[in-house]
Protein backbone atom coordinates (compact mmCIF):
# COMPACT_ATOMS: atom_id res chain seq x y z
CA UNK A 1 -69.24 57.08 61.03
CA UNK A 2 -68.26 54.88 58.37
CA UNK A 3 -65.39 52.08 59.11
CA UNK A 4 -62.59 53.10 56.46
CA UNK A 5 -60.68 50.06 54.81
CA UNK A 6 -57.68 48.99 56.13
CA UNK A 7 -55.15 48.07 53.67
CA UNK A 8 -51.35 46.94 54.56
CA UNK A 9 -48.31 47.61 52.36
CA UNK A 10 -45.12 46.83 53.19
CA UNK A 11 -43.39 48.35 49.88
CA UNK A 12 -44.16 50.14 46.65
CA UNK A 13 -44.66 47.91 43.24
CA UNK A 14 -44.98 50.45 40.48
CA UNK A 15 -46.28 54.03 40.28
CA UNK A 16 -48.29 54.93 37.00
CA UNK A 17 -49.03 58.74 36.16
CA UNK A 18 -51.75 59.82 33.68
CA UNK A 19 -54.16 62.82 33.31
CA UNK A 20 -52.78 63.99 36.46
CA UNK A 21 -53.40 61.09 39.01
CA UNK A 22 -50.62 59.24 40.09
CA UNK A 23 -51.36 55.41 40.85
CA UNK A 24 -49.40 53.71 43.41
CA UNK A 25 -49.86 49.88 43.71
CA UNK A 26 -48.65 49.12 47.34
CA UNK A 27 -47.30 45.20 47.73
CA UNK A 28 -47.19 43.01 50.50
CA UNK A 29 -44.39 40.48 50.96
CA UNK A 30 -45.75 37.10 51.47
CA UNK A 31 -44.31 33.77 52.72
CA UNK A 32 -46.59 31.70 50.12
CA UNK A 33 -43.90 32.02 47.54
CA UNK A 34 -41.45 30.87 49.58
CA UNK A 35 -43.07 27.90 51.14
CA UNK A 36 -43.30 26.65 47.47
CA UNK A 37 -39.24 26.54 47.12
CA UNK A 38 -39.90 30.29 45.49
CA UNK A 39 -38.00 33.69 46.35
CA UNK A 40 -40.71 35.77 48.09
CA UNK A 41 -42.06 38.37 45.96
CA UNK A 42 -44.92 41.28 46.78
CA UNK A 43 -47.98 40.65 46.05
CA UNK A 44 -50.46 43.82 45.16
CA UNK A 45 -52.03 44.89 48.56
CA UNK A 46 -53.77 48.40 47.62
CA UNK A 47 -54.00 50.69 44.82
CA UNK A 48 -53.25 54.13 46.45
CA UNK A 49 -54.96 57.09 44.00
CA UNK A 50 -53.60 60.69 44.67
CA UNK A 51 -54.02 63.68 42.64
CA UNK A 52 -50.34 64.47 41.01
CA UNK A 53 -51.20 68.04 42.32
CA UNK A 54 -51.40 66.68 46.27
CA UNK A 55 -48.00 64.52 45.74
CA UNK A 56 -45.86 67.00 47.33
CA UNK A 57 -48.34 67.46 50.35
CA UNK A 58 -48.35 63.95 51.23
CA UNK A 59 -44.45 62.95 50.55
CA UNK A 60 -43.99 66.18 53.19
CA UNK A 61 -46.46 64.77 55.30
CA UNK A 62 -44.64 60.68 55.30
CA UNK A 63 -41.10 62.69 55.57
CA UNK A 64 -42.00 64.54 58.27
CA UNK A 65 -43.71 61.07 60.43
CA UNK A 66 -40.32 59.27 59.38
CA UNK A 67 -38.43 62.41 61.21
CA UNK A 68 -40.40 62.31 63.78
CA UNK A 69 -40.25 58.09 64.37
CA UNK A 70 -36.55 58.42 63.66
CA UNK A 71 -36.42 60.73 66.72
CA UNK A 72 -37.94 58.86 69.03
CA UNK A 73 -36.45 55.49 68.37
CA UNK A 74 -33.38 57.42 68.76
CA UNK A 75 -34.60 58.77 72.52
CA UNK A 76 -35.51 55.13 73.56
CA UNK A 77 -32.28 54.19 72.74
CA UNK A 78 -30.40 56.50 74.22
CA UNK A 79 -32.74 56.15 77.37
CA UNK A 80 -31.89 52.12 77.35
CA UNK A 81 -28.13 53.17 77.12
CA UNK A 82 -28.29 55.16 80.49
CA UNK A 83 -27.68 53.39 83.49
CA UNK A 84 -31.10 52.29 85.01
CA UNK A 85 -32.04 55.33 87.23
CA UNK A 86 -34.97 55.20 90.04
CA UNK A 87 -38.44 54.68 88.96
CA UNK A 88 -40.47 57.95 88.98
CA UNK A 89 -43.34 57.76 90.85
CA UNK A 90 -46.60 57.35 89.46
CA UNK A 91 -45.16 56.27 85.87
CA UNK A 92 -46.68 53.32 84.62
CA UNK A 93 -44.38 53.36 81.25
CA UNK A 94 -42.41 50.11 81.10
CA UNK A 95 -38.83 51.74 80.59
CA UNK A 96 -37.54 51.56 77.28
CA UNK A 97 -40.89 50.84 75.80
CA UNK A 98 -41.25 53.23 72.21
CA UNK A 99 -44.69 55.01 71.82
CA UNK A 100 -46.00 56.85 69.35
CA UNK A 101 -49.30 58.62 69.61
CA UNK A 102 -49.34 61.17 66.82
């Protein structure tokens, strides 16, 4: 199997559309800018190519993960908030730590 690139983007820098492909530049926010006396600005990470057609599909797709994260940061907090209760036996899950395996 070939090893995919891994690409990191911390925010969106500009979306171009044209003959039906959408171009998303993703930006990562760098501390370069600021070490010169700068204001940090992104810097271009990834160009993300979709077909305008599969836009829908994959804003569903990141709204439903964001639901789903939102939910469970929610449980671990309301887990913290609880007064401690006994260990179950067997668990090896620090308490309070947040997982999320798909």
């Amino acid at each position: 199997m070939t090893a995919l690139p891994t690409v990191f983007g911390d925010g969106v820098i500009d979306v171009h559309v044209a003959s039906g492909v959408a171009r998303i530049t993703l930006g990562a926010q760098t501390g370069a800018s600021a070490a010169a006396g700068g204001e940090p600005k992104p810097v271009p990470s990834a160009l993300l190519v979709v077909p305008v057609l599969q836009l829908p599909n994959l804003a569903r797709v990141l709204v439903e993960v964001t639901k789903q994260i939102e939910a469970r940061a929610k449980e671990a907090m309301a887990a913290q908030q609880k007064p401690a209760e006994q260990p179950q036996a067997g668990g090896d899950q620090v308490a309070g730590a947040f997982r999320f395996n798909g």
